[in-house]
Structure formats: structure tokens, C-alpha cells
C-alpha atoms as a PDB file:
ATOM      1  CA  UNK A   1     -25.001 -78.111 105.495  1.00  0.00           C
ATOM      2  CA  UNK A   2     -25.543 -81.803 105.097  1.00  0.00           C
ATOM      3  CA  UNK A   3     -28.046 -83.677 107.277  1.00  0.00           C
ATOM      4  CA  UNK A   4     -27.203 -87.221 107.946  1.00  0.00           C
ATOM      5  CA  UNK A   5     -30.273 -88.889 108.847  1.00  0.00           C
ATOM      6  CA  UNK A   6     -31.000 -92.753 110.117  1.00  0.00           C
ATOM      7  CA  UNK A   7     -31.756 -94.474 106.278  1.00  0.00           C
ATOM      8  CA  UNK A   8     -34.797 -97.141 107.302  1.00  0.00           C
ATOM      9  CA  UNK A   9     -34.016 -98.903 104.197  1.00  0.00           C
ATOM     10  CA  UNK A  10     -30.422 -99.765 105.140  1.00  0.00           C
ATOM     11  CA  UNK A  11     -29.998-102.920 107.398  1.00  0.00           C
ATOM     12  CA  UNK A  12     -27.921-102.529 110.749  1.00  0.00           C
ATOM     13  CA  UNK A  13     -25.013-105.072 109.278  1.00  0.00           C
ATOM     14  CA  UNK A  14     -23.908-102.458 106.260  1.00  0.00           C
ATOM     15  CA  UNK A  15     -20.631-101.983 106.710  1.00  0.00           C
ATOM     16  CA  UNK A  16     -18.471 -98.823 105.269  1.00  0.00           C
ATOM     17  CA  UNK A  17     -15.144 -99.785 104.537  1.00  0.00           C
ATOM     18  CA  UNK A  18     -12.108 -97.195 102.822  1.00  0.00           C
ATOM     19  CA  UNK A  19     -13.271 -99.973 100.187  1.00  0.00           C
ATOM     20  CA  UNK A  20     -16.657 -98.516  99.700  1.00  0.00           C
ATOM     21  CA  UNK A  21     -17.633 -96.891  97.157  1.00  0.00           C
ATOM     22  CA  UNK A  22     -19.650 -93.321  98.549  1.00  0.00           C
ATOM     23  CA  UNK A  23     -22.124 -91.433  96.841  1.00  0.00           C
ATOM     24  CA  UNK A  24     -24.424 -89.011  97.244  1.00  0.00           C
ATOM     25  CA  UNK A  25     -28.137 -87.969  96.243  1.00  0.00           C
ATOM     26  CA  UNK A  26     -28.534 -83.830  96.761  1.00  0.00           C
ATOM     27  CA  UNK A  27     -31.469 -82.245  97.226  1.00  0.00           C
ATOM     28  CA  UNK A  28     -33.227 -79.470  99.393  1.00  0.00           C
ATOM     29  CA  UNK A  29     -34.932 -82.835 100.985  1.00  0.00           C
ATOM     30  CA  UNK A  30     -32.793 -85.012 100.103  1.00  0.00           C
ATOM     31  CA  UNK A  31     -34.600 -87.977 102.301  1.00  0.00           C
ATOM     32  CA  UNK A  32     -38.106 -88.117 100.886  1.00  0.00           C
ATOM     33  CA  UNK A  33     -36.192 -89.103  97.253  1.00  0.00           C
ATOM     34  CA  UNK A  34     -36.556 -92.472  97.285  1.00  0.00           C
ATOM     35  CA  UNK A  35     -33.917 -92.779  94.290  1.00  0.00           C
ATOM     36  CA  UNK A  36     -31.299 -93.542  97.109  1.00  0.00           C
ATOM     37  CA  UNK A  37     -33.632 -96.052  98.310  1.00  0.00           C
ATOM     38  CA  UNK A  38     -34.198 -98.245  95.519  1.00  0.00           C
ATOM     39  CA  UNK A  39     -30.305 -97.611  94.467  1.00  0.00           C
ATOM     40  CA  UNK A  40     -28.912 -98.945  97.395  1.00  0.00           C
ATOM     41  CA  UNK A  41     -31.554-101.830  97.540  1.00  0.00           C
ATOM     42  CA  UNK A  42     -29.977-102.673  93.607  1.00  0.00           C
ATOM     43  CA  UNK A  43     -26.388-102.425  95.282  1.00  0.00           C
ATOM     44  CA  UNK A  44     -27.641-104.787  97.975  1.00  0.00           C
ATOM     45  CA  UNK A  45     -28.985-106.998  95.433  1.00  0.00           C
ATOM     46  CA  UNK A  46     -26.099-107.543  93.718  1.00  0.00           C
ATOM     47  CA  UNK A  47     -23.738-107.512  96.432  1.00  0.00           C
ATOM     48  CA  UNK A  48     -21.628-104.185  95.756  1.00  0.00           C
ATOM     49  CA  UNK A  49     -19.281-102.597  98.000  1.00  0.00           C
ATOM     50  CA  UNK A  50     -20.832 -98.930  97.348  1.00  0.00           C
ATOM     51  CA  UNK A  51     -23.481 -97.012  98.778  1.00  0.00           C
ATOM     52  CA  UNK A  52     -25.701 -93.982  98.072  1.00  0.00           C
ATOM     53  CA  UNK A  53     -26.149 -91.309 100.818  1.00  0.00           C
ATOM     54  CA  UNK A  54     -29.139 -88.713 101.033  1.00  0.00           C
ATOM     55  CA  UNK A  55     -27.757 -85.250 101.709  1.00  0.00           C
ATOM     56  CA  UNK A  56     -29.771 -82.556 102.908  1.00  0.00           C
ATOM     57  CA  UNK A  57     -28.452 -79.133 101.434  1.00  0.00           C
ATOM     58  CA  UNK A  58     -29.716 -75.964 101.194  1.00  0.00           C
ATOM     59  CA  UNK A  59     -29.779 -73.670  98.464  1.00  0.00           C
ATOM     60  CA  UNK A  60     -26.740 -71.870  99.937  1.00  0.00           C
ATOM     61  CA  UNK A  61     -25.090 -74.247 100.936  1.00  0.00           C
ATOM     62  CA  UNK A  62     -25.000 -76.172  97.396  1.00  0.00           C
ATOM     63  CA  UNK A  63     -21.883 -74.070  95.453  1.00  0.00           C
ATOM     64  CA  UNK A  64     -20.013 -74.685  98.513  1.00  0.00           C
ATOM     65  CA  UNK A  65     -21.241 -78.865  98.813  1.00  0.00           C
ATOM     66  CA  UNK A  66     -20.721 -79.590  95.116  1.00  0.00           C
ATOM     67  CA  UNK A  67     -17.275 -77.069  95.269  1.00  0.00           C
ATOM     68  CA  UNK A  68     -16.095 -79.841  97.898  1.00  0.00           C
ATOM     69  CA  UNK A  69     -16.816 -83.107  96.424  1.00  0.00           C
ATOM     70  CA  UNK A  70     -13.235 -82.434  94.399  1.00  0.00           C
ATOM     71  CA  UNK A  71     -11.413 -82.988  97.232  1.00  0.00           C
ATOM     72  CA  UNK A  72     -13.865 -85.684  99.529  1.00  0.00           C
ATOM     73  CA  UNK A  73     -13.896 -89.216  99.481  1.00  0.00           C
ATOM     74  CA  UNK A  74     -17.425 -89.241  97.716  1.00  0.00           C
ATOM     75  CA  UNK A  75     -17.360 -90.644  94.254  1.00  0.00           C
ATOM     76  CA  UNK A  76     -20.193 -88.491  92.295  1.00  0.00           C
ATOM     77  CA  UNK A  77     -23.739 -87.331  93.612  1.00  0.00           C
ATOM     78  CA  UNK A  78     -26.824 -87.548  91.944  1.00  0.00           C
ATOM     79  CA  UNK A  79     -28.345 -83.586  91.940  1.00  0.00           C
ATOM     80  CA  UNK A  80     -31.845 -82.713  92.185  1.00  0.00           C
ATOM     81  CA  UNK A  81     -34.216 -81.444  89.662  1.00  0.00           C
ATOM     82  CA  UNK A  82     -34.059 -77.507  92.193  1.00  0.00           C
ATOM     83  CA  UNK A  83     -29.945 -77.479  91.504  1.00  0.00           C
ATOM     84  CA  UNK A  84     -29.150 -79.336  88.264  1.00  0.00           C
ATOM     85  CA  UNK A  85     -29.005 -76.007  86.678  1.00  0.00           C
ATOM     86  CA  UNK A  86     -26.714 -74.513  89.602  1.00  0.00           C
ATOM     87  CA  UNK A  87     -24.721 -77.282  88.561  1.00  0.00           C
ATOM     88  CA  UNK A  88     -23.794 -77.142  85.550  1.00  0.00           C
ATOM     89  CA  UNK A  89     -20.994 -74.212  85.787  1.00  0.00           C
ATOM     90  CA  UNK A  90     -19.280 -76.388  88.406  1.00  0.00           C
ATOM     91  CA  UNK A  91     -18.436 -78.770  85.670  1.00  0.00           C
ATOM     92  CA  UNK A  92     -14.552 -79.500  84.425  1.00  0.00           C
ATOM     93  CA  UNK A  93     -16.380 -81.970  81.824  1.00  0.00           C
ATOM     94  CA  UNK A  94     -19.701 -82.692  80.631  1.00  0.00           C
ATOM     95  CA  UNK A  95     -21.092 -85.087  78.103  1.00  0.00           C
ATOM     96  CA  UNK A  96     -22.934 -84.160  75.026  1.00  0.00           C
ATOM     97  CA  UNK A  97     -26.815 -84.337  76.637  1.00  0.00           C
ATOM     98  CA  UNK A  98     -25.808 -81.443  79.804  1.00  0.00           C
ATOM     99  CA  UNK A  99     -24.178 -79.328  77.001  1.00  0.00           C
ATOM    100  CA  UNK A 100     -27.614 -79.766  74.740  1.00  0.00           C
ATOM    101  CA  UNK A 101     -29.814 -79.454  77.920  1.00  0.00           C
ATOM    102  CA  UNK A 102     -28.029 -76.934  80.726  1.00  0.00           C
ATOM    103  CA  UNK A 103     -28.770 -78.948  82.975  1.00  0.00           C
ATOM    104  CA  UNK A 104     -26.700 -82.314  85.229  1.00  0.00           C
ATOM    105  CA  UNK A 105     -28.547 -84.225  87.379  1.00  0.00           C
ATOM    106  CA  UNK A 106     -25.254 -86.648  87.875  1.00  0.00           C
ATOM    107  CA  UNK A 107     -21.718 -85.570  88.728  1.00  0.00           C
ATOM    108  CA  UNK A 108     -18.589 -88.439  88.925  1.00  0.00           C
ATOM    109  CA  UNK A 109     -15.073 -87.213  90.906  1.00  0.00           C
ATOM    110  CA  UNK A 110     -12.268 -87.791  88.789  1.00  0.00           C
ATOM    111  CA  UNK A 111      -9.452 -87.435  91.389  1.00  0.00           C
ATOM    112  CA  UNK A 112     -10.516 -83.280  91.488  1.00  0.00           C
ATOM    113  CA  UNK A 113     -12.255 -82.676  88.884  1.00  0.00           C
ATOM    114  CA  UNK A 114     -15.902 -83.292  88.352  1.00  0.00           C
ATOM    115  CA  UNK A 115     -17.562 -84.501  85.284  1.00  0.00           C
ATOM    116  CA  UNK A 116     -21.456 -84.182  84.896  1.00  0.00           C
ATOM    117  CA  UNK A 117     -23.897 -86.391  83.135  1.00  0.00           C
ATOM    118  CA  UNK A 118     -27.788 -85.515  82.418  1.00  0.00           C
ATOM    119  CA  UNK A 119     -28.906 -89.030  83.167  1.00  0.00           C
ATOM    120  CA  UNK A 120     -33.036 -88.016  82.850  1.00  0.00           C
ATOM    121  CA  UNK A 121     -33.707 -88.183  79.355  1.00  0.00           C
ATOM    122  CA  UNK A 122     -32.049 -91.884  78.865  1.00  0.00           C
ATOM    123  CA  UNK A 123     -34.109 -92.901  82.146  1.00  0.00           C
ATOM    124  CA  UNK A 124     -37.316 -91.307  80.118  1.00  0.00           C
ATOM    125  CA  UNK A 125     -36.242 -93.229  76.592  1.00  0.00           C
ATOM    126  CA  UNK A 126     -35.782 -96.516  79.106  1.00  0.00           C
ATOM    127  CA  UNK A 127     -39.580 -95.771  80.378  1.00  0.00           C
ATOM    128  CA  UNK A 128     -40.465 -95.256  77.198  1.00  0.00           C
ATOM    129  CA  UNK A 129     -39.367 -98.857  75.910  1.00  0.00           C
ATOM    130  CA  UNK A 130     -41.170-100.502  78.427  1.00  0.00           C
ATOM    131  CA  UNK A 131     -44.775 -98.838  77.136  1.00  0.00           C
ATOM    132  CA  UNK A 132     -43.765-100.217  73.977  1.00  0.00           C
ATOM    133  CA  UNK A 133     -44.125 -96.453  72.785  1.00  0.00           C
ATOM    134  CA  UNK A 134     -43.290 -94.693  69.467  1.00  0.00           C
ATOM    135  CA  UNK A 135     -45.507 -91.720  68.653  1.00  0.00           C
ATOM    136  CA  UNK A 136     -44.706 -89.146  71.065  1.00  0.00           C
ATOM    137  CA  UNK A 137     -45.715 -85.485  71.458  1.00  0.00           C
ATOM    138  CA  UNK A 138     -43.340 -83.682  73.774  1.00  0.00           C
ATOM    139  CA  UNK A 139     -44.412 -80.253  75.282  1.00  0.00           C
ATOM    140  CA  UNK A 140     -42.139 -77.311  75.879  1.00  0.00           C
ATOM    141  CA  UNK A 141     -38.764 -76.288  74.175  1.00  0.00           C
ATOM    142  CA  UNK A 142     -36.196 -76.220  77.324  1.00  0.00           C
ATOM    143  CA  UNK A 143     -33.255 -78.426  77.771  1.00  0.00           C
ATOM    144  CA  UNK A 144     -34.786 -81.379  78.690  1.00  0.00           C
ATOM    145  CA  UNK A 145     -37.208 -81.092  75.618  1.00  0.00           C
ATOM    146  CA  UNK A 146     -33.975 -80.637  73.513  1.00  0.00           C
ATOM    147  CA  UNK A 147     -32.379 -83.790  74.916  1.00  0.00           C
ATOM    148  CA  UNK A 148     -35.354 -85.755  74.287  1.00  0.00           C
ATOM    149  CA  UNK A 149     -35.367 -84.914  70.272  1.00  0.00           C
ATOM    150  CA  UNK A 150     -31.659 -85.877  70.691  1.00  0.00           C
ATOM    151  CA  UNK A 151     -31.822 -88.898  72.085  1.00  0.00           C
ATOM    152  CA  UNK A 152     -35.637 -90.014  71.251  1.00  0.00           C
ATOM    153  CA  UNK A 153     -34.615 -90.833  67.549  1.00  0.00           C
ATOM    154  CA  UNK A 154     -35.963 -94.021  66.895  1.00  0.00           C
ATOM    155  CA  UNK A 155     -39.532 -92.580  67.977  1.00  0.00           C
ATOM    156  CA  UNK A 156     -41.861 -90.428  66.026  1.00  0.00           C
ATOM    157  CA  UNK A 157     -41.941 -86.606  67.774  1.00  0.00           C
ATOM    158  CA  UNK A 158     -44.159 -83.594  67.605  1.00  0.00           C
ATOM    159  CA  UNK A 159     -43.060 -80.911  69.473  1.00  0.00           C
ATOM    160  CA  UNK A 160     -45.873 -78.473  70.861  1.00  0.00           C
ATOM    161  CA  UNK A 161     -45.039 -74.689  72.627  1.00  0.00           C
ATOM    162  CA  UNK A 162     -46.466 -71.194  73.077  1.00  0.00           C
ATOM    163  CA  UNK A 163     -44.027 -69.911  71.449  1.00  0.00           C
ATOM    164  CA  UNK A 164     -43.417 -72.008  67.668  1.00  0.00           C
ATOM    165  CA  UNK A 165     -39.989 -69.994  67.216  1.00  0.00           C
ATOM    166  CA  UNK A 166     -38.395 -71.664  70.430  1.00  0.00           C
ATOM    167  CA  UNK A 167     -39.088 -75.219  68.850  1.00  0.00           C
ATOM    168  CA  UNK A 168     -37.593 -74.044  65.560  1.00  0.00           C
ATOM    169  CA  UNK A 169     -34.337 -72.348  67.377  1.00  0.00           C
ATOM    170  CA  UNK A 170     -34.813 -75.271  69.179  1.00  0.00           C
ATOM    171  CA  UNK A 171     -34.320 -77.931  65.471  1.00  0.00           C
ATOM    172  CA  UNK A 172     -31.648 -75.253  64.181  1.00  0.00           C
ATOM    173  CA  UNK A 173     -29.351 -75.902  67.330  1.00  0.00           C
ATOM    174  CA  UNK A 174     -29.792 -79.932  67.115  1.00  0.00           C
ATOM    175  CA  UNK A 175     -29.284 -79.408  63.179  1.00  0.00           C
ATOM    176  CA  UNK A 176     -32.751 -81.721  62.463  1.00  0.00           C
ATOM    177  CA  UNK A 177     -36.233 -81.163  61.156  1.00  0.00           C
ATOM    178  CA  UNK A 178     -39.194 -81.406  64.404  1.00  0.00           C
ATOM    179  CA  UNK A 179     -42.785 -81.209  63.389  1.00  0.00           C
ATOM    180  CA  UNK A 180     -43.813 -78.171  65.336  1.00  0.00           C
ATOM    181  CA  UNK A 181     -47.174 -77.207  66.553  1.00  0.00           C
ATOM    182  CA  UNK A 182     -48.780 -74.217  69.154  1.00  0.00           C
ATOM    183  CA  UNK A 183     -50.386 -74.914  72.472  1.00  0.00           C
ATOM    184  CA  UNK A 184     -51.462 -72.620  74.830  1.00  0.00           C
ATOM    185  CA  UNK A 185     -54.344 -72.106  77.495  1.00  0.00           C
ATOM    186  CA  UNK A 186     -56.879 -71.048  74.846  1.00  0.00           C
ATOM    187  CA  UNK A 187     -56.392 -73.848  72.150  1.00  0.00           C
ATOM    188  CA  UNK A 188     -58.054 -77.481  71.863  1.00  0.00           C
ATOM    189  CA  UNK A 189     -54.991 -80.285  71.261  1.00  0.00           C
ATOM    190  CA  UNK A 190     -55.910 -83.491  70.216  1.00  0.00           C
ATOM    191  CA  UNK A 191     -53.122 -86.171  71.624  1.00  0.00           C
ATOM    192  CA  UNK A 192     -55.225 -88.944  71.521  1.00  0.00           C
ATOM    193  CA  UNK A 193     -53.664 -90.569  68.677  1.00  0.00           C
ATOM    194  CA  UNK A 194     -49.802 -90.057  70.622  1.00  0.00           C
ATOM    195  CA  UNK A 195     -49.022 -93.198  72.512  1.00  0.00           C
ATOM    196  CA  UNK A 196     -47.639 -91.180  74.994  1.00  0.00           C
ATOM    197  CA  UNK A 197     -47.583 -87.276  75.894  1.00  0.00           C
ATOM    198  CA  UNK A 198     -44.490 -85.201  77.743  1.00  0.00           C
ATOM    199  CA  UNK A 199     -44.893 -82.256  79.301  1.00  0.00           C
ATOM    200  CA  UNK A 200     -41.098 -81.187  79.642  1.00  0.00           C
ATOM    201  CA  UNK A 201     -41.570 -78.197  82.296  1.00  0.00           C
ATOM    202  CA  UNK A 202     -45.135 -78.590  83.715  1.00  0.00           C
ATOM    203  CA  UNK A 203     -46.381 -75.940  81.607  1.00  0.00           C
ATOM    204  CA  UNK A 204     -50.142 -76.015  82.734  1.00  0.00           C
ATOM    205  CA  UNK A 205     -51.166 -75.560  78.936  1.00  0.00           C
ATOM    206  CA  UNK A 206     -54.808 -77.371  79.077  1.00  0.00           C
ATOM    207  CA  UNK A 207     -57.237 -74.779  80.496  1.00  0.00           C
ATOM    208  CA  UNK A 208     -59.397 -75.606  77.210  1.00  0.00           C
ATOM    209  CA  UNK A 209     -60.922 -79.450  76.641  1.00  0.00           C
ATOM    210  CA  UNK A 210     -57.725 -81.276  75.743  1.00  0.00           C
ATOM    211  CA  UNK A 211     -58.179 -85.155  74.791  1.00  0.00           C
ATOM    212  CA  UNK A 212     -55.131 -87.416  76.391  1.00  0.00           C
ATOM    213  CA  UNK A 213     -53.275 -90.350  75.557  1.00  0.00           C
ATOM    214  CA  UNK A 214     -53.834 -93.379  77.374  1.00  0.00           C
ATOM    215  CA  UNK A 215     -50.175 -91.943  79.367  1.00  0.00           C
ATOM    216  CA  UNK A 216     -48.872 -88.718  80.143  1.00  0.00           C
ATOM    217  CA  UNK A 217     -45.802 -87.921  81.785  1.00  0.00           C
ATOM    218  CA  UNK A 218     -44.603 -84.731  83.627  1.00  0.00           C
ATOM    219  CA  UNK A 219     -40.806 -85.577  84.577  1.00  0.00           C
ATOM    220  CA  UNK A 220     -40.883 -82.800  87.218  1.00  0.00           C
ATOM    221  CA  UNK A 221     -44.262 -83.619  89.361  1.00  0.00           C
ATOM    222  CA  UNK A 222     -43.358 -85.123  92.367  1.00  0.00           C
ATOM    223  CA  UNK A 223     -45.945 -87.544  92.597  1.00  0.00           C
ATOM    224  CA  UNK A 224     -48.570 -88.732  89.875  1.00  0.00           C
ATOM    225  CA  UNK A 225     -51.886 -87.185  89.836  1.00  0.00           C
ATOM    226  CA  UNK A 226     -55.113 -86.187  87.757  1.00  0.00           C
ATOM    227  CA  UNK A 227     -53.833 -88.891  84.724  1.00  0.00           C
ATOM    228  CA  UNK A 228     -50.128 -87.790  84.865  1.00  0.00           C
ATOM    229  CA  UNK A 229     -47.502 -89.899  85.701  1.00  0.00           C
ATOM    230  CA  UNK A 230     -44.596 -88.153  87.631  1.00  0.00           C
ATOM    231  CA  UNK A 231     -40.678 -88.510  88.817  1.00  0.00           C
ATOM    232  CA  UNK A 232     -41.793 -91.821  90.566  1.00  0.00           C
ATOM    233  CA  UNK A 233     -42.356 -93.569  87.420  1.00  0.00           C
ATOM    234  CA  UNK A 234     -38.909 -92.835  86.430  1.00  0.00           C
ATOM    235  CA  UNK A 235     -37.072 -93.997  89.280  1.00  0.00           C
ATOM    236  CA  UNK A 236     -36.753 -97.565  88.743  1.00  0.00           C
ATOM    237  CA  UNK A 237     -34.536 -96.656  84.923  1.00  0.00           C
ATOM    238  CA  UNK A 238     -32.873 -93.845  87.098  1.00  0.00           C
ATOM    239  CA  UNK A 239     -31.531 -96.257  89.498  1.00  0.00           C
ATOM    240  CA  UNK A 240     -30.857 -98.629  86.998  1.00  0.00           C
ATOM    241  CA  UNK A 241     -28.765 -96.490  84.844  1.00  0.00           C
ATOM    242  CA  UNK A 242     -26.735 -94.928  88.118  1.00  0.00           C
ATOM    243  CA  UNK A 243     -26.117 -98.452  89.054  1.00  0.00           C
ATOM    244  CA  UNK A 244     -24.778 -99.928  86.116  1.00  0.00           C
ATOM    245  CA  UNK A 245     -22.766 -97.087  84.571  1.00  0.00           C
ATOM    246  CA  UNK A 246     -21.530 -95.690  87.717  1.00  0.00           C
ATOM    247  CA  UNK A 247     -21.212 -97.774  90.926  1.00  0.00           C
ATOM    248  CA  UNK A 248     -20.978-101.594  90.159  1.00  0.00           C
ATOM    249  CA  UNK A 249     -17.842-102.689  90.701  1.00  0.00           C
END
């Protein structure tokens, strides 16, 4: 069930109106996100009628939440990372990066239907721009690994798993030649000539002396720690992109 807490963020004169413009941000702990925090200070900022709610849902409860939304007055919801898989078979429509990736982390209402967008790999290119960035190695060969070779393609790529034959399923299905190299725990990697590394799962691949980039990302991590940026780098472009595609007016 949704929790509806007191948002410290939000002054005491916000108003909701049948005008406003409701949306939600899902997650197990849906208040220590602070996506809905920085979102609704951008809708503040620029003086939209629209604002961003934290829900609190548990796992069981999120078929059922999501299910609902067709018929509420709530716009969309941004999903977190725990359901964006869960979500995806909820879908009436989804744009080309959720079918590459499995996975939504953005859903809009259309009257009752729900259409889901996969919003993390554009806030990663947009983080990306502002390190002035171009050589990239990207770890793993899920769906968000897949989206970023899709969407990355002004960049220079190498592409590093376990498992070589998931990268090259992985170029067959996105019709495109990746340069693909092994990692595992046993292996040296050199990625100190990459301007930037990705680890797209949090693969824990570096047991052995591995030399960094001056920035590495791990889109999942919570927090950043030991030299790896996390999800709080990429919340400013997340809020951005919700923001200016989604809930201006």
C-alpha cells in the first residue's frame, strides 16, 4: 500500500488543484529517492502546476499499484530500479529503448492505458556530455548495457563481460559491430585510457589489480563510494528529462 509521508522539501503554500498535474515516484522506499525532491524543486522553479509524489509500495503491492494508475487521477510514475522489470508486462505501449532493454523506469496514463519509457540511459548519455566524454568502456551485456550501445552512438564503446557470446548476441540483436573484450575476477583490465568506465549491473569484476579511469559509474549503487560514482550523479539529467518531456505544462 502507498505511504503518504510529510515531503520536507515542499513548502506549506503548495496548493493541489483538479488542475494539477500528479505524479508519482515508486519504490520499496520511495522517500529516501531524492529524484522527487529535486523534480518538484524544477517544477517550483519554473512555476508548474504539477507535482511529483513519493509512494511507498511493496513488492506485492506493486502489480496491483501500477494495475491502478489506468483508472487514477495520477498522470505517470517514475518506477524504481527493484520494479522496472515487474513493469514492463504492464505496458499497452513502450518506446524503442524498454523494448531493447526489458526494463521502464517511467510510465505516462493515456486516459487507461499506460505507456512506458526507459528514461536511464538518455539521463547517462546527458551525464556523459557534461564530462565532455567519448571513449567509453561499458561493463556487462543486460538491457541497460544494450540501450547504452543504442543510444551512445556518437561515443567510442568497448564492451567488456564474462561471458564474450552475450556481447556478440548482444551486437546481432542491435544489428551493429561492438568491440568486445572478457573480464572476470581473475583478469588484469587496463581502462585507464577510457574517459569514463560503466559498470551496467554492479558486476564486482575487479578482484585482480584493475587500473581506472579518472570516472567510473555504477548506475545501480545507491550512493558513490571507493572511486565510483552512483544513481546520485544521475539525478540532476533524470529530473531534467522527466520535467521537460513529461510534466511542464
Amino acid at each position: 500500500m502507498s505511504q503518504m509521508g510529510s515531503i520536507d522539501t515542499m513548502n506549506a503554500d503548495n496548493i493541489i488543484s483538479v488542475q494539477t498535474k500528479l505524479f508519482g515516484l515508486i519504490a520499496e522506499h520511495a522517500q529516501t529517492n531524492r529524484l522527487f525532491v529535486l523534480t518538484n524543486r524544477l517544477i517550483k522553479n519554473r512555476q508548474s502546476n504539477a507535482m511529483i509524489i513519493p509512494m511507498n509500495i511493496r513488492e506485492d503491492d506493486f502489480y496491483f499499484t501500477l494495475s491502478n494508475m489506468k483508472k487514477s487521477h495520477v498522470n505517470g510514475a517514475y518506477i524504481a530500479a527493484e520494479y522496472q522489470e515487474s513493469a514492463v508486462e504492464l505496458l499497452e505501449k513502450s518506446d524503442t529503448l524498454v523494448k531493447l532493454a526489458q526494463r521502464c523506469d517511467f510510465v505516462l496514463r493515456e486516459g487507461e492505458t499506460l505507456e512506458g519509457f526507459y528514461l536511464l540511459p538518455l539521463a547517462i548519455k546527458a551525464y556523459i556530455q557534461t564530462l565532455g566524454a567519448s571513449k567509453i568502456a561499458i561493463v556487462g551485456s543486460n538491457g541497460l548495457a544494450k540501450a547504452l550501445a543504442y543510444v551512445l552512438d556518437d561515443c567510442e564503446l568497448s564492451f567488456y563481460d564474462p561471458q564474450i557470446e552475450a556481447i556478440m548476441q548482444m551486437a546481432t540483436d542491435l544489428g551493429k559491430e561492438l568491440d568486445i573484450n572478457r573480464i572476470d575476477h581473475d583478469m588484469k583490465n587496463d581502462f585507464s585510457s577510457f574517459d569514463l568506465l560503466i559498470d551496467t549491473d554492479d558486476l564486482d569484476l575487479y578482484h585482480e589489480a584493475t587500473l581506472f579511469p579518472k570516472t567510473a559509474l555504477k548506475p545501480f549503487l545507491e550512493h558513490s563510494e571507493s572511486g565510483w560514482m552512483g544513481y546520485e550523479a544521475l539525478l540532476e539529467p533524470l529530473s531534467t528529462l522527466l520535467f521537460e518531456n513529461y510534466i511542464k505544462d
